[in-house]
C-alpha atoms as a PDB file:
ATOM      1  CA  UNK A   1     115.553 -43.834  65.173  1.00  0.00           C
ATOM      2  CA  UNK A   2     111.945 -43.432  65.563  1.00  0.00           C
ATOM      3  CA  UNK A   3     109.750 -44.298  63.111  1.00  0.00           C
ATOM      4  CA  UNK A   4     107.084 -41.754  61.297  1.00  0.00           C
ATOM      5  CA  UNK A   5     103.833 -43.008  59.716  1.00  0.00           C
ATOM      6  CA  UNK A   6     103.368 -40.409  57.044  1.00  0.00           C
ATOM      7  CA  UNK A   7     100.506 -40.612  54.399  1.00  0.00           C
ATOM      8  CA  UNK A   8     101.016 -44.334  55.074  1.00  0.00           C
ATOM      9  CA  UNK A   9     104.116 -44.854  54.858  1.00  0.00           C
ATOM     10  CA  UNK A  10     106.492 -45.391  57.853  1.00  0.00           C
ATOM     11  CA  UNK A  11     109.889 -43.492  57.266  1.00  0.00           C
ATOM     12  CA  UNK A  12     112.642 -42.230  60.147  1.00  0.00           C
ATOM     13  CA  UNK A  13     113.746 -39.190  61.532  1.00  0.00           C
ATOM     14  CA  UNK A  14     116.350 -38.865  59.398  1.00  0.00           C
ATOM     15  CA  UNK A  15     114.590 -38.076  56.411  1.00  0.00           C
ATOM     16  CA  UNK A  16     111.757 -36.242  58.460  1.00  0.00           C
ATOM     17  CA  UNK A  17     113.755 -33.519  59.994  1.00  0.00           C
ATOM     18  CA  UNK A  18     116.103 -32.785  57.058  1.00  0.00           C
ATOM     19  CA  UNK A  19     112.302 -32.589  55.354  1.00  0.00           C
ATOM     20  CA  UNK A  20     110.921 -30.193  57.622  1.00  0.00           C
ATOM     21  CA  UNK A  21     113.997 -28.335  57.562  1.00  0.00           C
ATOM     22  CA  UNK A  22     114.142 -27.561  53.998  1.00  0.00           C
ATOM     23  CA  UNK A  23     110.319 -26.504  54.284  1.00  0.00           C
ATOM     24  CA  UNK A  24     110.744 -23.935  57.228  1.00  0.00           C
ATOM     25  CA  UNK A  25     113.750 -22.725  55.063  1.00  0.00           C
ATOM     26  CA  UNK A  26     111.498 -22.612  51.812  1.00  0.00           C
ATOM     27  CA  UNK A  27     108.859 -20.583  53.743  1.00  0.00           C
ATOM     28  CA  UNK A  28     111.251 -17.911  55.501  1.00  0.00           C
ATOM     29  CA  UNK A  29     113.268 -17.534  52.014  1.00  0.00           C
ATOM     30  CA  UNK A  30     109.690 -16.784  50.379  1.00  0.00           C
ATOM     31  CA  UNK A  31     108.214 -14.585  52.498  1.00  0.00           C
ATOM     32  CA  UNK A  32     110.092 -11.455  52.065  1.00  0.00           C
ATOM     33  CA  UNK A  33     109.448 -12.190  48.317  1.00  0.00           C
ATOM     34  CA  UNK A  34     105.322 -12.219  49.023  1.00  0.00           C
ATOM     35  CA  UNK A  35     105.943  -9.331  50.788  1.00  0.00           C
ATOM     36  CA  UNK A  36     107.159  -7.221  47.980  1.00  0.00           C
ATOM     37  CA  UNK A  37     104.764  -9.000  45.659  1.00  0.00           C
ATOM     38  CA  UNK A  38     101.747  -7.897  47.729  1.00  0.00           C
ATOM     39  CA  UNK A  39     103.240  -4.373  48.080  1.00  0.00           C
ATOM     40  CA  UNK A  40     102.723  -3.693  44.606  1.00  0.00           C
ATOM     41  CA  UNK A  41      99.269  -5.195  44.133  1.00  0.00           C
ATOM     42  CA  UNK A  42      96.616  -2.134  44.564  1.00  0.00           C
ATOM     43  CA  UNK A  43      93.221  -3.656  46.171  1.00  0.00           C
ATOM     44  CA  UNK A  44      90.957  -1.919  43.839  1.00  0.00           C
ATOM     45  CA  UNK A  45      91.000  -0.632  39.638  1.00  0.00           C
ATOM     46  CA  UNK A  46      88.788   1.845  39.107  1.00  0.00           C
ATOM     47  CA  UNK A  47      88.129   1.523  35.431  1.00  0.00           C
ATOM     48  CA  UNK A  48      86.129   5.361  35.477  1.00  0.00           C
ATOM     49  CA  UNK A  49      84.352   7.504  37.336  1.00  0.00           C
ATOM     50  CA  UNK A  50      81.804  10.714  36.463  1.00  0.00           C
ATOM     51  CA  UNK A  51      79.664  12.739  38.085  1.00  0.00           C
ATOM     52  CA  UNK A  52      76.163  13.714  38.150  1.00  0.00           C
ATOM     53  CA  UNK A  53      75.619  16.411  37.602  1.00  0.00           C
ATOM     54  CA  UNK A  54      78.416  17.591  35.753  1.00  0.00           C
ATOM     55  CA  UNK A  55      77.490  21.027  35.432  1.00  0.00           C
ATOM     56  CA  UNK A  56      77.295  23.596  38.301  1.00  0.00           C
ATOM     57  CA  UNK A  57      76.453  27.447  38.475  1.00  0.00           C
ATOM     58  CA  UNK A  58      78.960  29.130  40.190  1.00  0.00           C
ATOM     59  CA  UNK A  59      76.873  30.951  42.487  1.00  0.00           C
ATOM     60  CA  UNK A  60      76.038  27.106  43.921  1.00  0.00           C
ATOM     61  CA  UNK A  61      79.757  26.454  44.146  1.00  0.00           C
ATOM     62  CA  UNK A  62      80.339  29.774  46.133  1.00  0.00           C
ATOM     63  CA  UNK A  63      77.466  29.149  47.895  1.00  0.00           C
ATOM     64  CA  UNK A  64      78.672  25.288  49.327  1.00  0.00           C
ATOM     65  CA  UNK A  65      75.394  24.057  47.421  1.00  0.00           C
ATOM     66  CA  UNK A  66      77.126  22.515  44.496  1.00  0.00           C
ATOM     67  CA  UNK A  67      76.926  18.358  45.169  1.00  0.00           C
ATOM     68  CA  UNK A  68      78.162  15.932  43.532  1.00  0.00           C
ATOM     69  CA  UNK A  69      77.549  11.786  43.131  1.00  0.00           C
ATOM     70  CA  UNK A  70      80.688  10.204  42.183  1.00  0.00           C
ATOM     71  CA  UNK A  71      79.928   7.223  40.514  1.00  0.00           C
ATOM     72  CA  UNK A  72      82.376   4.376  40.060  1.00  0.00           C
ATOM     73  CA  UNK A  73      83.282   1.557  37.643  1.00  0.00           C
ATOM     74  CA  UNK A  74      85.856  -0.867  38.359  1.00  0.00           C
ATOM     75  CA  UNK A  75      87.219  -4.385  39.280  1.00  0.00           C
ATOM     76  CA  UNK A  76      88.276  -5.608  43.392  1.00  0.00           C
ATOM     77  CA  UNK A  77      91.543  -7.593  43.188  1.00  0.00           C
ATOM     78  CA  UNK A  78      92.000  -7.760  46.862  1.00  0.00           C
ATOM     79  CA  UNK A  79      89.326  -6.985  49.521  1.00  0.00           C
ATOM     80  CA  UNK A  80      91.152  -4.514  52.201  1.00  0.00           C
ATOM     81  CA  UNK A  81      90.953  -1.571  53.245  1.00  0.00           C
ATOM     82  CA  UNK A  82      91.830   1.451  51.192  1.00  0.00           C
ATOM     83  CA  UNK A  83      91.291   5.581  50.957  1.00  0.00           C
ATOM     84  CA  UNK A  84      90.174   7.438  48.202  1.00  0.00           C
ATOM     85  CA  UNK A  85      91.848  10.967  47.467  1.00  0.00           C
ATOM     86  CA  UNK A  86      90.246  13.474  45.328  1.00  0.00           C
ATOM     87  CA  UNK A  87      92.881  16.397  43.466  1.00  0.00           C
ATOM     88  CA  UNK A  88      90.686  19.005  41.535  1.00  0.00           C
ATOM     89  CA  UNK A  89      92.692  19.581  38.108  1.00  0.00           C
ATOM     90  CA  UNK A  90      91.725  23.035  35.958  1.00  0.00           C
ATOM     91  CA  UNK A  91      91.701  22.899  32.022  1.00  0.00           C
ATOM     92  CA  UNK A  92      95.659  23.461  31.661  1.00  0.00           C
ATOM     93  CA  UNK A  93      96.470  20.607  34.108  1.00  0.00           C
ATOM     94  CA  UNK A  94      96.977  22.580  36.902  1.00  0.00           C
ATOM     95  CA  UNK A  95      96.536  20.894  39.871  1.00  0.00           C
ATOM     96  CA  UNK A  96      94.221  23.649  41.880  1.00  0.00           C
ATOM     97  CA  UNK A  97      92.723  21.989  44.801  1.00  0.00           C
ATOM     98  CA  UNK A  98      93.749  18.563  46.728  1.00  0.00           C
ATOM     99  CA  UNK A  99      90.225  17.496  48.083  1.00  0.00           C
ATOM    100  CA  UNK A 100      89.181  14.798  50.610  1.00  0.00           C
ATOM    101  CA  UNK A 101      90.436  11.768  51.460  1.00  0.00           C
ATOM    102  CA  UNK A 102      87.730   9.172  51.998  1.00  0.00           C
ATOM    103  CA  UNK A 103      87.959   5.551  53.281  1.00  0.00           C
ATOM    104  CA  UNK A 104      86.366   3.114  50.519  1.00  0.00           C
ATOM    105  CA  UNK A 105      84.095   1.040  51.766  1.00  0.00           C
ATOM    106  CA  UNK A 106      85.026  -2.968  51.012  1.00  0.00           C
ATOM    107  CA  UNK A 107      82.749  -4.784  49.068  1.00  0.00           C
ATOM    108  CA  UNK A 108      81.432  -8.430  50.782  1.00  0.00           C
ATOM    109  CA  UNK A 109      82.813 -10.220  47.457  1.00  0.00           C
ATOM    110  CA  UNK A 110      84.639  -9.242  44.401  1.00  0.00           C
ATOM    111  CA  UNK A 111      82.148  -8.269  42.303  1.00  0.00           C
ATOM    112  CA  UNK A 112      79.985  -6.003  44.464  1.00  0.00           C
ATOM    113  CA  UNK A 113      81.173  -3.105  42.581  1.00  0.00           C
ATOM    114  CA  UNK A 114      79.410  -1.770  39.848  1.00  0.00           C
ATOM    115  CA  UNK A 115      78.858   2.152  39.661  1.00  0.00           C
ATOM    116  CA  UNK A 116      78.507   2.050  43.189  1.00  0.00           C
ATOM    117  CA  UNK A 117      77.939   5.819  44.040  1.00  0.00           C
ATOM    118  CA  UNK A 118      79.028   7.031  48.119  1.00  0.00           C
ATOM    119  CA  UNK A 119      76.540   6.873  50.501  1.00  0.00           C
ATOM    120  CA  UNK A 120      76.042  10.774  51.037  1.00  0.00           C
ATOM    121  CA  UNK A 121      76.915  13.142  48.237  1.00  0.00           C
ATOM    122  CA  UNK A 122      80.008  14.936  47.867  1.00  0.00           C
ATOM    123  CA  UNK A 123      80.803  18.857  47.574  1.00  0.00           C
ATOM    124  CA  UNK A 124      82.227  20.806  44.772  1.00  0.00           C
ATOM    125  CA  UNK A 125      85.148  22.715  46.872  1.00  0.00           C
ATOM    126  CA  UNK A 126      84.356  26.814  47.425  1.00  0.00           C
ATOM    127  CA  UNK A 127      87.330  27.758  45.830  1.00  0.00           C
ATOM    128  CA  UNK A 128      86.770  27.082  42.746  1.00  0.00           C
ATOM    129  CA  UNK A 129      84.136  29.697  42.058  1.00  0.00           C
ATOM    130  CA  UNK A 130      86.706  32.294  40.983  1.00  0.00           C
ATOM    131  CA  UNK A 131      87.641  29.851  38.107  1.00  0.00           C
ATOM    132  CA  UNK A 132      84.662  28.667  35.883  1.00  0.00           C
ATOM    133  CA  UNK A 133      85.246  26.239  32.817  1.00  0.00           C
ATOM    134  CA  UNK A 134      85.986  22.926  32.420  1.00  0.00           C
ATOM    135  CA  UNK A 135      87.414  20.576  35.555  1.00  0.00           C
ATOM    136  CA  UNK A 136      88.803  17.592  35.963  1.00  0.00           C
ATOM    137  CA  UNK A 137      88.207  15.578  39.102  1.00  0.00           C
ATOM    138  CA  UNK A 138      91.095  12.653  39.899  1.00  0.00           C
ATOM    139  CA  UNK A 139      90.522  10.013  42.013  1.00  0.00           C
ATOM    140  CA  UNK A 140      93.381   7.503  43.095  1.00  0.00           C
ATOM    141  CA  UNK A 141      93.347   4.635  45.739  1.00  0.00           C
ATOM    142  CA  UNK A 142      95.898   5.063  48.210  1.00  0.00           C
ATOM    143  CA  UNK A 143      96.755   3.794  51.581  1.00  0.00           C
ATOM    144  CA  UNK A 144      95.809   0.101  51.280  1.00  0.00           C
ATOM    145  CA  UNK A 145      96.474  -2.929  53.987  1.00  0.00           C
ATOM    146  CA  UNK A 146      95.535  -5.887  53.453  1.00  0.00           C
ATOM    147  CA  UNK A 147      98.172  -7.755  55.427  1.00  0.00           C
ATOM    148  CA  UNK A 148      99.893  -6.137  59.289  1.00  0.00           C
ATOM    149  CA  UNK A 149     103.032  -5.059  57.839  1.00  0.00           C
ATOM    150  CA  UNK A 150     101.208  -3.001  54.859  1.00  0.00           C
ATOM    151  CA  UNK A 151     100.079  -0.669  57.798  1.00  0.00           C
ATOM    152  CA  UNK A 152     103.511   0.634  58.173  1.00  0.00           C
ATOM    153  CA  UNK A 153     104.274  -0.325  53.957  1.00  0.00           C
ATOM    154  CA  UNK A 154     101.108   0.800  52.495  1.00  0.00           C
ATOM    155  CA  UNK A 155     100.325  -0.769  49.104  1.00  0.00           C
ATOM    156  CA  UNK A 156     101.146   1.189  45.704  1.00  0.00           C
ATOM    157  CA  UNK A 157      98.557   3.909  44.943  1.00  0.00           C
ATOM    158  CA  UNK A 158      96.464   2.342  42.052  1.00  0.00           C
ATOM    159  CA  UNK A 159      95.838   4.030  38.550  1.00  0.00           C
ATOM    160  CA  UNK A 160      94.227   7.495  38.563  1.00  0.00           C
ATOM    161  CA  UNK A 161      91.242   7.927  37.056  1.00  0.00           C
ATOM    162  CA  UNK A 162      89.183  11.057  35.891  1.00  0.00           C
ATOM    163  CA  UNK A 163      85.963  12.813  35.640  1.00  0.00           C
ATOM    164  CA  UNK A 164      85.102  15.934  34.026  1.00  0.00           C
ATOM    165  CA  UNK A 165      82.807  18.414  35.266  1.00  0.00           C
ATOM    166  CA  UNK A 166      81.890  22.239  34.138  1.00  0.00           C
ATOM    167  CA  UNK A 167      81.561  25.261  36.302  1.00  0.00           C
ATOM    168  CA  UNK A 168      79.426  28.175  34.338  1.00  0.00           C
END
């Protein structure tokens, strides 16, 4: 048997191979589980979100002139990449409109975000002219991958939030 010095101490292969055994075995058997775990951990929270302005005439919605800044609160819990999708709701619940899906920009560290608008403003859709009122804009985090496999297993969508908005 040939002798190991390990942390100082000199043991045999006899209890080094059944040791690295047992940890290649610990690591396989524990992967599928950190896969699943990581599955269901969205990168971002968005704790709320409004707009400004919130109110809009509809001749400026018909018109492609009503824009928006979406603001954002929230908390990072993992920095990948993820989309945004925005679903424009009517005052009965209605989902009316499925709008854009943008790519969220990472932040360098965890707490870079903190009602960090988009770079160029958004656009209240056309279509909504023929219904003025009160709106609801949705926001939800979808498609994130932080790790290879994710890319064909996205993470869960995180939490919807909402913003309302009136068109007069």
């Amino acid at each position: 048997m040939i002798p190991f010095t390990i942390f100082g101490r000199r043991v045999s292969t006899c209890h080094v191979l059944p040791a690295l055994a047992m940890l290649a075995l610990l690591a396989v058997s524990l992967f599928p589980v950190f896969v699943v775990a990581s599955h269901f951990v969205p990168p971002v929270q968005l704790t709320s979100v409004w707009l400004e302005p919130r109110v809009f005439s509809v001749a400026d919605v018909a018109a492609g002139r009503a824009e928006f800044t979406l603001r954002k609160s929230g908390k990072w819990k993992r920095l990948c990449d993820v989309d945004a999708q925005q679903t424009f709701i009517d005052h009965e619940g209605s989902i009316r409109f499925r709008g854009e899906t943008h790519a969220v920009e990472v932040p360098p560290s965890f707490d870079a975000m903190r009602s960090k608008p988009r770079t160029k403003p958004d656009v209240v859709p056309k279509i909504l002219n023929a219904s003025p009122g009160l709106w609801r804009l949705r926001l939800v985090n979808i498609n994130g991958a932080c790790w290879p496999w994710e890319r064909l297993w996205p993470i869960v969508p995180s939490e919807p939030v909402e913003a309302t908005f009136e068109i007069r």
